[in-house]
PDB file of N, CA and C in Angstrom:
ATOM      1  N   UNK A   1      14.817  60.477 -35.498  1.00  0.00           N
ATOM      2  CA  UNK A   1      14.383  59.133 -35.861  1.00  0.00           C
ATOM      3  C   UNK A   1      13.807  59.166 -37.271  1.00  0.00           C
ATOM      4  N   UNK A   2      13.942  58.273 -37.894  1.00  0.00           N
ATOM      5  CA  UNK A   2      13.871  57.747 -39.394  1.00  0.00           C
ATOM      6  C   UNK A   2      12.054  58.270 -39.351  1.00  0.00           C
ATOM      7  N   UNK A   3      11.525  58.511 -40.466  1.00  0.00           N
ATOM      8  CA  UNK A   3      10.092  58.564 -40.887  1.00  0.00           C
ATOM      9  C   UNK A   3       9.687  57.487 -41.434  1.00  0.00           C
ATOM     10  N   UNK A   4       9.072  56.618 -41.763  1.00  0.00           N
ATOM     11  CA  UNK A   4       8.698  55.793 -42.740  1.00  0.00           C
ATOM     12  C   UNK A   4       7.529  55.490 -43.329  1.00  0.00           C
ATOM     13  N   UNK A   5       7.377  55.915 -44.388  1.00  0.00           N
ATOM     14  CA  UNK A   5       5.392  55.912 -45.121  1.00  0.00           C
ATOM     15  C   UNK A   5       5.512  55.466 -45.599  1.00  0.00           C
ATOM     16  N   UNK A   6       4.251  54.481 -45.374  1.00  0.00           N
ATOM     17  CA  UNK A   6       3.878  53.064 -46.595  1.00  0.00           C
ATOM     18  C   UNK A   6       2.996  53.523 -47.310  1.00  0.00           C
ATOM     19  N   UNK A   7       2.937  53.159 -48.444  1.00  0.00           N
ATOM     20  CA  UNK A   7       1.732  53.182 -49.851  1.00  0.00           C
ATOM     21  C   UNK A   7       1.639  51.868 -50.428  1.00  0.00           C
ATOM     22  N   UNK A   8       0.243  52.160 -50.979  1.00  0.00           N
ATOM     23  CA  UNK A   8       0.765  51.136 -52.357  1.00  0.00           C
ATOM     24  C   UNK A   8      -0.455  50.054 -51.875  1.00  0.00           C
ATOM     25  N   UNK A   9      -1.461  50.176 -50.650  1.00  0.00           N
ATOM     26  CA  UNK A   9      -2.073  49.361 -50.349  1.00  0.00           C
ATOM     27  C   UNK A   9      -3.446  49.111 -50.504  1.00  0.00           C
ATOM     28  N   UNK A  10      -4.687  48.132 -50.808  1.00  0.00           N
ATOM     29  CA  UNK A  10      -5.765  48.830 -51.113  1.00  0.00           C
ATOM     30  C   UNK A  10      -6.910  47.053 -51.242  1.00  0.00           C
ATOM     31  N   UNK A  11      -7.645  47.181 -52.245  1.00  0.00           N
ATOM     32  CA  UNK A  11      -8.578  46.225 -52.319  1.00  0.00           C
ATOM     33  C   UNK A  11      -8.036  45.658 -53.837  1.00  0.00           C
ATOM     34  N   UNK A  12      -7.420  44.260 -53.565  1.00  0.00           N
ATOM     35  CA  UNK A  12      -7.253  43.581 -55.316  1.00  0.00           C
ATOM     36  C   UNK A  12      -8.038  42.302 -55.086  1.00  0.00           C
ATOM     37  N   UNK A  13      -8.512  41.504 -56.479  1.00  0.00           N
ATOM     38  CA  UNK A  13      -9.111  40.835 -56.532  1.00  0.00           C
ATOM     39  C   UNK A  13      -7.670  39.395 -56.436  1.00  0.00           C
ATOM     40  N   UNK A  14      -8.142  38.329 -56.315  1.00  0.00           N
ATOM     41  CA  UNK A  14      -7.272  36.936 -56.356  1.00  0.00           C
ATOM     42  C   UNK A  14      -6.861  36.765 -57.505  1.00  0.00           C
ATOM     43  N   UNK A  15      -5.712  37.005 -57.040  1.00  0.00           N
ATOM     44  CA  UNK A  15      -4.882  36.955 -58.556  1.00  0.00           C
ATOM     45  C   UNK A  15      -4.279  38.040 -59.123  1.00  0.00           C
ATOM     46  N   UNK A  16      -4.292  38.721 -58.914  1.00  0.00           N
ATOM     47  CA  UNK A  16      -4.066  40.538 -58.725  1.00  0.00           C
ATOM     48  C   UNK A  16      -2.658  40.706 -58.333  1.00  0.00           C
ATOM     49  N   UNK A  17      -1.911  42.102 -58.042  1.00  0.00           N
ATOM     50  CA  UNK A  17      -0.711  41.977 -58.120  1.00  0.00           C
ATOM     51  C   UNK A  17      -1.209  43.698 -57.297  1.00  0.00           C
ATOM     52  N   UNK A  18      -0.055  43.930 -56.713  1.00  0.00           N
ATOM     53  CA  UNK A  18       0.063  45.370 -55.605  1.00  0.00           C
ATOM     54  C   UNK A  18       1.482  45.543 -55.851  1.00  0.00           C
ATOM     55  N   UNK A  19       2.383  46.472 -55.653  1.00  0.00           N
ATOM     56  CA  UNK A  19       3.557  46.836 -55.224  1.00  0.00           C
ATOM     57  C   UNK A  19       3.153  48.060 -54.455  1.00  0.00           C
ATOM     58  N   UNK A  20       3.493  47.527 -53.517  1.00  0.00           N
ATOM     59  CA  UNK A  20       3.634  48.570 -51.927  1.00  0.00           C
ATOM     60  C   UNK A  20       5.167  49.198 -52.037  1.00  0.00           C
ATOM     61  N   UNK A  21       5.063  50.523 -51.307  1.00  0.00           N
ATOM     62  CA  UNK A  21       6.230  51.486 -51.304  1.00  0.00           C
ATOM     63  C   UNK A  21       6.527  51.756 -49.981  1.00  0.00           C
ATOM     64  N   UNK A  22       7.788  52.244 -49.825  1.00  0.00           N
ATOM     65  CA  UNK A  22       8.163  52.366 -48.289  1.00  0.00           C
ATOM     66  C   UNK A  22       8.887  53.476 -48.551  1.00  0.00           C
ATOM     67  N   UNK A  23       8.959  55.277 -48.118  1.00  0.00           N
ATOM     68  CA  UNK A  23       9.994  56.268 -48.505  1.00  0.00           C
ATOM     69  C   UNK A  23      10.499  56.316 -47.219  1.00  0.00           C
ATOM     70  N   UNK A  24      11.506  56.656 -46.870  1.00  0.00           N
ATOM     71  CA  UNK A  24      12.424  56.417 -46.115  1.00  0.00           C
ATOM     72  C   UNK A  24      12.824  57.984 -45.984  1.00  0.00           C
ATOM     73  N   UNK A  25      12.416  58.784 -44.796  1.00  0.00           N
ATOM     74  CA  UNK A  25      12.960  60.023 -44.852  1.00  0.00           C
ATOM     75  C   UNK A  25      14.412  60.458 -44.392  1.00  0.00           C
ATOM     76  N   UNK A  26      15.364  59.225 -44.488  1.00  0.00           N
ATOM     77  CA  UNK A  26      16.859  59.368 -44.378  1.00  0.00           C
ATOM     78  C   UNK A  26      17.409  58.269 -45.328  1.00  0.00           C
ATOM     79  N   UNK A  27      18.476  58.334 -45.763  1.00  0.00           N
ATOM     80  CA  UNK A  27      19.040  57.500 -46.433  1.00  0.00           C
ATOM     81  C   UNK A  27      19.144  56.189 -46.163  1.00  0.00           C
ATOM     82  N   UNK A  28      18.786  55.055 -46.949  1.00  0.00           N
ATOM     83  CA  UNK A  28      18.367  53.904 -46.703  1.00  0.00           C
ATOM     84  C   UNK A  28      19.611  53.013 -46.124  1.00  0.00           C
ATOM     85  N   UNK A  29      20.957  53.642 -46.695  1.00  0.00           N
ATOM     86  CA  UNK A  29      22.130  52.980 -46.413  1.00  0.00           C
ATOM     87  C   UNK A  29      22.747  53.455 -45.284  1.00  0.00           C
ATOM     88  N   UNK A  30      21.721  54.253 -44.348  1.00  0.00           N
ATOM     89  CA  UNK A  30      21.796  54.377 -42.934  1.00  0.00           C
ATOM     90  C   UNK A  30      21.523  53.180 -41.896  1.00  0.00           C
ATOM     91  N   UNK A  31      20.981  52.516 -42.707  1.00  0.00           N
ATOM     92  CA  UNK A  31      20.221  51.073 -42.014  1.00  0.00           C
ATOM     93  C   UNK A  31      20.853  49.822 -42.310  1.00  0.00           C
ATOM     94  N   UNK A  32      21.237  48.808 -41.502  1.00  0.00           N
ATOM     95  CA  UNK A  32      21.624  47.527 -41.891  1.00  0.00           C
ATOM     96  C   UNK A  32      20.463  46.574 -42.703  1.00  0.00           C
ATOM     97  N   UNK A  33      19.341  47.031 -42.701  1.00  0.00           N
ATOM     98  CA  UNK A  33      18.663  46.303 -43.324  1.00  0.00           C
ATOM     99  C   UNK A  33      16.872  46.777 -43.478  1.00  0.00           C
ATOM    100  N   UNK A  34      16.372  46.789 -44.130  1.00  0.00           N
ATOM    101  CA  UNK A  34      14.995  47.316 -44.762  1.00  0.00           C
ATOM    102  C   UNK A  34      14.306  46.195 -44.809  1.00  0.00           C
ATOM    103  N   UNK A  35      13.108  46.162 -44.255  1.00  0.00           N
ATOM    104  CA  UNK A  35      12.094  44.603 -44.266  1.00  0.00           C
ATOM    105  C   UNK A  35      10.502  45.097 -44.566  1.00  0.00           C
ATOM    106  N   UNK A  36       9.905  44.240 -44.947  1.00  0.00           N
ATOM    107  CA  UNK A  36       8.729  43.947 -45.137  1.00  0.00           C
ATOM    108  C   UNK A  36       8.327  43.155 -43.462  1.00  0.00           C
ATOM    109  N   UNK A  37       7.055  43.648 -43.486  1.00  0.00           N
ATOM    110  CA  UNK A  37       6.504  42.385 -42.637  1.00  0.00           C
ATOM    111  C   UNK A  37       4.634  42.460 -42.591  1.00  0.00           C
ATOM    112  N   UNK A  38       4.207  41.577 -42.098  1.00  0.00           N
ATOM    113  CA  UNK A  38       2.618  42.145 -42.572  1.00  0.00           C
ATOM    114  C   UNK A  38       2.096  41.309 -40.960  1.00  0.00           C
ATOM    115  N   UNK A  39       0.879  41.907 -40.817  1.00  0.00           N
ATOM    116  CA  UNK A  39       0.015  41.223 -39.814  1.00  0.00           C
ATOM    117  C   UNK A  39      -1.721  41.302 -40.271  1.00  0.00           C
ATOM    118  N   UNK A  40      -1.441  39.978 -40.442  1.00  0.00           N
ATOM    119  CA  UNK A  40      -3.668  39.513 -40.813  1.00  0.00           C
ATOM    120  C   UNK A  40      -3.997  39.559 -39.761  1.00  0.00           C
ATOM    121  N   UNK A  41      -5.637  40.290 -39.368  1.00  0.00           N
ATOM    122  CA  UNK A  41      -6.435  40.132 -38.006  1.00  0.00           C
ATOM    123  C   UNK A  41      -6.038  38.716 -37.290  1.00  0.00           C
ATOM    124  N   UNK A  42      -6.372  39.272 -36.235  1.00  0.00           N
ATOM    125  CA  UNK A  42      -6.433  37.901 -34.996  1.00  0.00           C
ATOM    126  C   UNK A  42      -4.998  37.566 -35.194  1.00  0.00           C
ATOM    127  N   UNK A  43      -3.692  37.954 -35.735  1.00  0.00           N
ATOM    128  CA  UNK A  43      -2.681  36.962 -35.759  1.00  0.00           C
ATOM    129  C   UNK A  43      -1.483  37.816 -35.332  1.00  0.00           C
ATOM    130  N   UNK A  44      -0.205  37.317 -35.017  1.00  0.00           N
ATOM    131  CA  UNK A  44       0.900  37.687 -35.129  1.00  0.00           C
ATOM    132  C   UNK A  44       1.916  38.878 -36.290  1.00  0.00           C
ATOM    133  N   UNK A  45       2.414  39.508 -36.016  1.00  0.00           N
ATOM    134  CA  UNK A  45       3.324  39.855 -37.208  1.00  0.00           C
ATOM    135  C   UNK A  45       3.880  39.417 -37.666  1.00  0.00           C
ATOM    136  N   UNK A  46       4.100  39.376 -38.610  1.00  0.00           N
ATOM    137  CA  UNK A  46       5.059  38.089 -39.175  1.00  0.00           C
ATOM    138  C   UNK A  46       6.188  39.194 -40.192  1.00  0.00           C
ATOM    139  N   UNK A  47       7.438  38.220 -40.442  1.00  0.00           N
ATOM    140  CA  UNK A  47       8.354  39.011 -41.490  1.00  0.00           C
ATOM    141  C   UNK A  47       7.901  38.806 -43.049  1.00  0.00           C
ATOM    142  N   UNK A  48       8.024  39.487 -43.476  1.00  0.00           N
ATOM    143  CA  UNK A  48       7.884  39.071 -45.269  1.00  0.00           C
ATOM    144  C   UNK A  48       8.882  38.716 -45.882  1.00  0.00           C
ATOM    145  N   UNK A  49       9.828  39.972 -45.400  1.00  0.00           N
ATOM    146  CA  UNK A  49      11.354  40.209 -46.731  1.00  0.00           C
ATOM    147  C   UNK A  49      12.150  41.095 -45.974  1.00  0.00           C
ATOM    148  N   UNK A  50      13.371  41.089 -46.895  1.00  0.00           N
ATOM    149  CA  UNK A  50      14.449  41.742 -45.844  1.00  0.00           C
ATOM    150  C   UNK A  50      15.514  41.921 -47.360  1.00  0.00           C
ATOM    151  N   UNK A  51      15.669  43.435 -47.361  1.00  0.00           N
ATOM    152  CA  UNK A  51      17.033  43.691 -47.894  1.00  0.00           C
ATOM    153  C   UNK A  51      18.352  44.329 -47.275  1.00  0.00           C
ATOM    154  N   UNK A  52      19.162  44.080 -47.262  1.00  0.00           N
ATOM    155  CA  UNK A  52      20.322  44.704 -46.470  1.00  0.00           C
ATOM    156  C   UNK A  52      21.116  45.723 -47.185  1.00  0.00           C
ATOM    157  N   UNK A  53      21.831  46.532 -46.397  1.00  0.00           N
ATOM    158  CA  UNK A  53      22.563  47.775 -46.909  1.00  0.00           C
ATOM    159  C   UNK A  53      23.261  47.358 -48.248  1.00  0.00           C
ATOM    160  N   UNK A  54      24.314  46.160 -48.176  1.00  0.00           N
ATOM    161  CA  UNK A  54      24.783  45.676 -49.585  1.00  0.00           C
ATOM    162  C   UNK A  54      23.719  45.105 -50.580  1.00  0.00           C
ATOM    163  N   UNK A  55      22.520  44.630 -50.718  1.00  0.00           N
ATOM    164  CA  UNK A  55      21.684  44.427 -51.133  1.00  0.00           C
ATOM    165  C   UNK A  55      21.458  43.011 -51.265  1.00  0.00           C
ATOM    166  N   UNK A  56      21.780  42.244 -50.116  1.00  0.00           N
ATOM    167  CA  UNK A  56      21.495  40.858 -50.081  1.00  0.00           C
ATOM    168  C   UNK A  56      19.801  40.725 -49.509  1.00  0.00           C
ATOM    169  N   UNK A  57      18.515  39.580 -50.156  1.00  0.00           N
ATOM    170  CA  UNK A  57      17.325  39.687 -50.122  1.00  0.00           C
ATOM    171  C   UNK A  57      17.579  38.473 -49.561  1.00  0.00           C
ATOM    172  N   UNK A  58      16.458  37.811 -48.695  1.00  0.00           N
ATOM    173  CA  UNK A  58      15.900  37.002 -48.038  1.00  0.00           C
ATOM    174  C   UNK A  58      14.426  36.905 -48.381  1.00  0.00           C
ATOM    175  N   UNK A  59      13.373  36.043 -48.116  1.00  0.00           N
ATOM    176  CA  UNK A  59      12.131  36.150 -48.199  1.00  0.00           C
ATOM    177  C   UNK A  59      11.626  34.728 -47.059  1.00  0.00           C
ATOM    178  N   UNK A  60      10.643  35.191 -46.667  1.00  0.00           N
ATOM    179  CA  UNK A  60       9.827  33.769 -45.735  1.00  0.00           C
ATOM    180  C   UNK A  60       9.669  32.755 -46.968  1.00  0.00           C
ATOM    181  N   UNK A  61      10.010  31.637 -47.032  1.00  0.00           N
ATOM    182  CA  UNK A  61       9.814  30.940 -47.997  1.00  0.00           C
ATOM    183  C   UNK A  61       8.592  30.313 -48.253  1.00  0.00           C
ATOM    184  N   UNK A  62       7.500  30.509 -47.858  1.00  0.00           N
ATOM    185  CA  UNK A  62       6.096  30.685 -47.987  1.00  0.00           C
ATOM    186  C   UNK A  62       5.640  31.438 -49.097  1.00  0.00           C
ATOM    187  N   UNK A  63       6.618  32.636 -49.340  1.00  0.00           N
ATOM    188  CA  UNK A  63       5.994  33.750 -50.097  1.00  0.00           C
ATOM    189  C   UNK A  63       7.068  33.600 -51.511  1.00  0.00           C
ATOM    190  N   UNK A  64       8.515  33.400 -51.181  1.00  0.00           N
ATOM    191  CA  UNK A  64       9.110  33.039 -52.062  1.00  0.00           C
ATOM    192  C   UNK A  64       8.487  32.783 -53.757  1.00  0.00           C
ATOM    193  N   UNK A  65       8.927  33.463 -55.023  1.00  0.00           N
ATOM    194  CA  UNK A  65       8.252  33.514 -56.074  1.00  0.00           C
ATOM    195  C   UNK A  65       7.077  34.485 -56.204  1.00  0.00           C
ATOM    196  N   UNK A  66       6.080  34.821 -55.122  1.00  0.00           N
ATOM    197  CA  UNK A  66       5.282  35.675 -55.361  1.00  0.00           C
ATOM    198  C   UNK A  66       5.560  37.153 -55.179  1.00  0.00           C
ATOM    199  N   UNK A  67       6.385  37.111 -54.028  1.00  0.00           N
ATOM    200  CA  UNK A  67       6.452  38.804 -53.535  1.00  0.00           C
ATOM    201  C   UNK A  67       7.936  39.218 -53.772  1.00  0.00           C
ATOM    202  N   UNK A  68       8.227  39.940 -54.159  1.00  0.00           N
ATOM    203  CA  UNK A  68       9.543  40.597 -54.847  1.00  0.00           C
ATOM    204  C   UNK A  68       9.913  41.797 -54.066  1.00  0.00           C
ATOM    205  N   UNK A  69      10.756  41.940 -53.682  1.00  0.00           N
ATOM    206  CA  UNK A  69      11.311  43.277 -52.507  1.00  0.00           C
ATOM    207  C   UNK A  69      12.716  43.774 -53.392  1.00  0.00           C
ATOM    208  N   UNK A  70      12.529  44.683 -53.439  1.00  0.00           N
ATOM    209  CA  UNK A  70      13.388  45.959 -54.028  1.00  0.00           C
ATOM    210  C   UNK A  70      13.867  47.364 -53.627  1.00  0.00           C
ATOM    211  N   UNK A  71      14.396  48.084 -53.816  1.00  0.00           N
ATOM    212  CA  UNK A  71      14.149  49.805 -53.376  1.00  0.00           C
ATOM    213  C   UNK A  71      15.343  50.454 -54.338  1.00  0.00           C
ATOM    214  N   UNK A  72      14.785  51.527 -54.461  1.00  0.00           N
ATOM    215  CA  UNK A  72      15.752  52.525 -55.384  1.00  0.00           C
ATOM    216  C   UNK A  72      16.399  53.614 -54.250  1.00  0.00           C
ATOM    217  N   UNK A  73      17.556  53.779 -54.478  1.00  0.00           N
ATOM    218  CA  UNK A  73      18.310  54.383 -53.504  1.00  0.00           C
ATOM    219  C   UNK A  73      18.272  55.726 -53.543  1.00  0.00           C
ATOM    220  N   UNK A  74      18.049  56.683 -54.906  1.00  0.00           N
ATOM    221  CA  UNK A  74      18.514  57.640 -55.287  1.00  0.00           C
ATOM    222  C   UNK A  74      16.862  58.479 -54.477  1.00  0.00           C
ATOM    223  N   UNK A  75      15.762  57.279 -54.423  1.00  0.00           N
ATOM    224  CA  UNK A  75      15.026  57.969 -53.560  1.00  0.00           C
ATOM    225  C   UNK A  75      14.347  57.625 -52.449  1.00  0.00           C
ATOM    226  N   UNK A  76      15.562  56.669 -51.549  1.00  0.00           N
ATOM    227  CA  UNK A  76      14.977  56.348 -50.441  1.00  0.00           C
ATOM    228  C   UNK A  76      13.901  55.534 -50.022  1.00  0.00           C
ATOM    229  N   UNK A  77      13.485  54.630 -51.363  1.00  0.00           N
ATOM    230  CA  UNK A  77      12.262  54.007 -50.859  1.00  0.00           C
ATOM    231  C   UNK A  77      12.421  52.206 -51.067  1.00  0.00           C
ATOM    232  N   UNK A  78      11.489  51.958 -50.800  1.00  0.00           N
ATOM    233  CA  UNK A  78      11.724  50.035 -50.396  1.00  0.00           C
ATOM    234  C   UNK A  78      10.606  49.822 -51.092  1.00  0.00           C
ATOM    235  N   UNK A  79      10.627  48.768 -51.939  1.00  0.00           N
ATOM    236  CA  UNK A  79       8.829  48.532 -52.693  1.00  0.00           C
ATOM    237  C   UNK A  79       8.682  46.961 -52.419  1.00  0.00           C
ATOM    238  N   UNK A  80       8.021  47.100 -52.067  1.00  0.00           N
ATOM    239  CA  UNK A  80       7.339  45.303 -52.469  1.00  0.00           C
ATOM    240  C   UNK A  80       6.671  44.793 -53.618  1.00  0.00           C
ATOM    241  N   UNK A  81       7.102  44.175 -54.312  1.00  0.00           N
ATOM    242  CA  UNK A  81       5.811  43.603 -55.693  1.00  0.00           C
ATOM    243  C   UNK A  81       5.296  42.411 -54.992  1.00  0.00           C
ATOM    244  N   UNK A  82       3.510  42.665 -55.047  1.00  0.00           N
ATOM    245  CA  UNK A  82       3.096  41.169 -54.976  1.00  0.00           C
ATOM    246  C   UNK A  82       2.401  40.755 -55.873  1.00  0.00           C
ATOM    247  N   UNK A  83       2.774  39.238 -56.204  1.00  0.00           N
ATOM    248  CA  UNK A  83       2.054  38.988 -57.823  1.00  0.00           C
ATOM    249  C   UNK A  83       1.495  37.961 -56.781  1.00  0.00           C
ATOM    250  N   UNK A  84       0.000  37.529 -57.856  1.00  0.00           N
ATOM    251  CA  UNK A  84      -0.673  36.084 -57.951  1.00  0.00           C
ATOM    252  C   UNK A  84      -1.363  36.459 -56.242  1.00  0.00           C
ATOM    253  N   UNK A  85      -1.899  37.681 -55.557  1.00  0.00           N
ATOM    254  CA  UNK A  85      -2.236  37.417 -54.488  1.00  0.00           C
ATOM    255  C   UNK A  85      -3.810  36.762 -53.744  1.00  0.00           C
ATOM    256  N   UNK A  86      -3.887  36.325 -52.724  1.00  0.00           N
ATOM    257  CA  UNK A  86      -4.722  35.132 -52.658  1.00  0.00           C
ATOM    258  C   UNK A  86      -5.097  36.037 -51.391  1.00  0.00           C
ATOM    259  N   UNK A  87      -6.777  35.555 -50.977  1.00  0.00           N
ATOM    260  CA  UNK A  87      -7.135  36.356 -49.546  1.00  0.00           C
ATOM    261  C   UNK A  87      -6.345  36.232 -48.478  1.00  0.00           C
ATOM    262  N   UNK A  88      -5.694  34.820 -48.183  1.00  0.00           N
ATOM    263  CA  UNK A  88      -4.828  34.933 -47.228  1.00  0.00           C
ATOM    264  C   UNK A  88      -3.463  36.096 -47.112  1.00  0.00           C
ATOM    265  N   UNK A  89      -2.934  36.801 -48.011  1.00  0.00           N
ATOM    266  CA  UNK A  89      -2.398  37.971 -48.164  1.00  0.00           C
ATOM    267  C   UNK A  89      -2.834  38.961 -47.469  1.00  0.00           C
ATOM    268  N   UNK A  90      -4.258  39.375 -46.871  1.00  0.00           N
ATOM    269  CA  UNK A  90      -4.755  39.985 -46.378  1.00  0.00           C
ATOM    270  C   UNK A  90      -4.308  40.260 -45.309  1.00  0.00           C
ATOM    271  N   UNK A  91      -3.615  41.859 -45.235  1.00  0.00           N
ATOM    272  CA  UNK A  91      -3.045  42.339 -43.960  1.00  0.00           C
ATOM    273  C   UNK A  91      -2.609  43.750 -44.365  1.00  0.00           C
ATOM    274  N   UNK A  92      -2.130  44.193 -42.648  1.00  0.00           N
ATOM    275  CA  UNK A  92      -1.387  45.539 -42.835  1.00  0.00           C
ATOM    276  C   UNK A  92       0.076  45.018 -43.203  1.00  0.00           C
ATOM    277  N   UNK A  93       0.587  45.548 -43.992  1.00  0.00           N
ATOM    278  CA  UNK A  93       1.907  45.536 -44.307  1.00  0.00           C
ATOM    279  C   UNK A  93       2.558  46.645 -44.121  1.00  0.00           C
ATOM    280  N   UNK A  94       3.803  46.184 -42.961  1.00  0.00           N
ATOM    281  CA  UNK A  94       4.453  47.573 -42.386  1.00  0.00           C
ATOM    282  C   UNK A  94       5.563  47.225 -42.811  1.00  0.00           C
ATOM    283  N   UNK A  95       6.946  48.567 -42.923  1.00  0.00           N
ATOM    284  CA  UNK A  95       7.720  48.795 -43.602  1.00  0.00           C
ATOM    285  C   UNK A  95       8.640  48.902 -42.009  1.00  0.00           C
ATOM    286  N   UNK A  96      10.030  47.815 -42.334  1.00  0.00           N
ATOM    287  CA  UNK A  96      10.950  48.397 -40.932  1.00  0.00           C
ATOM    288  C   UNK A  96      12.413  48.562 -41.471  1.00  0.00           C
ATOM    289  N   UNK A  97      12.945  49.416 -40.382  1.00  0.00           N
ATOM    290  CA  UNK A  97      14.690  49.946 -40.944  1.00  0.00           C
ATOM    291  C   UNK A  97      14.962  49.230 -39.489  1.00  0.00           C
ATOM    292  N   UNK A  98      16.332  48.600 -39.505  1.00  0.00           N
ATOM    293  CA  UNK A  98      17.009  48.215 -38.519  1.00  0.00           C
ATOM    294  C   UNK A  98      17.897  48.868 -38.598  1.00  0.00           C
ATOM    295  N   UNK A  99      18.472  48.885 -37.625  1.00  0.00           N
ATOM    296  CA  UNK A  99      20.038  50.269 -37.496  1.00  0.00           C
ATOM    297  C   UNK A  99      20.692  49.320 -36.228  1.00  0.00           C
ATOM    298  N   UNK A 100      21.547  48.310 -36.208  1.00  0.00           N
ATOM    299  CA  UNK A 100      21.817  47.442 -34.762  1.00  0.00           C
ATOM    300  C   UNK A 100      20.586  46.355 -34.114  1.00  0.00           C
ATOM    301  N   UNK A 101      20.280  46.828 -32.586  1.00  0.00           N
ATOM    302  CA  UNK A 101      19.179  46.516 -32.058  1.00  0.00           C
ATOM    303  C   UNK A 101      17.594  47.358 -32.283  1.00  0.00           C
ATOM    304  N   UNK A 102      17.895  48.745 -33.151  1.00  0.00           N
ATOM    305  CA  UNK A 102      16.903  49.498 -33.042  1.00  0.00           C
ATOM    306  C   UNK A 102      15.662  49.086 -34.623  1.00  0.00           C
ATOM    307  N   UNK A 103      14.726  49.256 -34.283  1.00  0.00           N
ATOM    308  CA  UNK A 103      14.098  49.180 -35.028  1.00  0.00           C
ATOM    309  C   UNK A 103      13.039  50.275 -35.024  1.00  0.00           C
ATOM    310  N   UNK A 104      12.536  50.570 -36.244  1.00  0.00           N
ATOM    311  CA  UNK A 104      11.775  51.607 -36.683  1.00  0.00           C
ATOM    312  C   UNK A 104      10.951  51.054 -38.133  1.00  0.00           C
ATOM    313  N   UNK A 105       9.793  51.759 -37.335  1.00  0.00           N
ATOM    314  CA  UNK A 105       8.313  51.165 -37.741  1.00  0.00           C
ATOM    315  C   UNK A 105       7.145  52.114 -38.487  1.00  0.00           C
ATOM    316  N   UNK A 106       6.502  51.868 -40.139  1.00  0.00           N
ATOM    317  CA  UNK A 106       6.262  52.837 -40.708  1.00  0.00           C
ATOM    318  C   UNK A 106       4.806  52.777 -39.776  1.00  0.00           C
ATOM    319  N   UNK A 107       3.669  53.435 -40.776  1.00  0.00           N
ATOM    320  CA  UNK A 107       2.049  53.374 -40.066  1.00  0.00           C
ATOM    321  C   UNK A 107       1.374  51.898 -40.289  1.00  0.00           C
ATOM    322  N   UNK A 108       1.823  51.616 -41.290  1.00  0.00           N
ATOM    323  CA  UNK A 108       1.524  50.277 -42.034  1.00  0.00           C
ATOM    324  C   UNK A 108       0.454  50.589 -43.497  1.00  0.00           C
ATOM    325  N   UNK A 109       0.326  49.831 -44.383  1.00  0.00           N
ATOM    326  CA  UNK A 109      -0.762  49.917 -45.585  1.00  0.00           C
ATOM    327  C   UNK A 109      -1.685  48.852 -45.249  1.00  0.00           C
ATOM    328  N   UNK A 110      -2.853  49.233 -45.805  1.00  0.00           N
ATOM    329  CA  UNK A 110      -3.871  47.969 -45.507  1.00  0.00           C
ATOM    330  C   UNK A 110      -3.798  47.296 -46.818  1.00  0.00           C
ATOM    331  N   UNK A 111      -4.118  45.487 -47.213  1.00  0.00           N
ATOM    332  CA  UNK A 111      -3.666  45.274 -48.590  1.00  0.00           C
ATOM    333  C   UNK A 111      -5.119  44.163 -47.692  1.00  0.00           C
ATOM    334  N   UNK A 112      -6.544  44.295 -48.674  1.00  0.00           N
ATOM    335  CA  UNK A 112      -7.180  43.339 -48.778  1.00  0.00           C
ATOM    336  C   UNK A 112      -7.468  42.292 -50.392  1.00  0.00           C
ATOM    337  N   UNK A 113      -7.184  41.036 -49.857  1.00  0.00           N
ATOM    338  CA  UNK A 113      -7.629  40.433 -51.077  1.00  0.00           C
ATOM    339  C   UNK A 113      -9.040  39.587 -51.371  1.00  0.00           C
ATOM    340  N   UNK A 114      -9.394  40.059 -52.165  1.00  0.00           N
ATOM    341  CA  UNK A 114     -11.786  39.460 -52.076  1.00  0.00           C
ATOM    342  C   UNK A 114     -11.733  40.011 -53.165  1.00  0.00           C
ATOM    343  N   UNK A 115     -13.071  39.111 -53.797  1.00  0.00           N
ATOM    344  CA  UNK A 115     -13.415  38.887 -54.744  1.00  0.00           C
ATOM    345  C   UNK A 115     -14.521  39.885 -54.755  1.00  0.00           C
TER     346      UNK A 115
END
């Protein structure tokens, strides 16, 4: 089964910008698709972003313009840029590979936003 470690997560002020990392300890184009997703206390998980093996992106259109999803192939990893972030951003942001029905799930990064 796939490994997946998130980085990239930490304490920014409003308005601040993070790019979170996702390394992928098998080749990324093993997977139909690479996602973002985050969960704030008390709430649901929710999706963020989604890139697919050909490199078609999606985003929750909530976030659309702020958060940017990418990955470089040559080393397996998935990044998120988040610009302009606001406390409601505040969450673990976990990194997933889909392969079919299967899914695989990193540890998650913690990303708080406060002043």
């Amino acid at each position: 089964q796939v490994q997946l470690v998130e980085s990239g997560g930490g304490l920014v002020q409003p308005g601040g910008s993070l790019r979170l990392s996702c390394a992928a300890s098998d080749s990324i184009f093993n997977f139909d698709a690479m996602g973002w997703y985050r969960q704030a206390p008390g709430k649901q998980r929710e999706w963020v972003a989604s890139i697919t093996r050909d490199g078609s992106i999606t985003y929750v259109d909530s976030l659309k313009g702020r958060f940017t999803i990418s990955r470089s192939i040559g080393k397996n990893t998935v990044y998120l840029q988040m610009n302009s972030l606001k406390p409601e951003d505040t969450a673990i942001y976990y990194c997933d590979a889909k392969a079919g029905i299967l899914d695989s799930w990193g540890q998650g990064t913690q990303v708080i936003v406060s002043s």
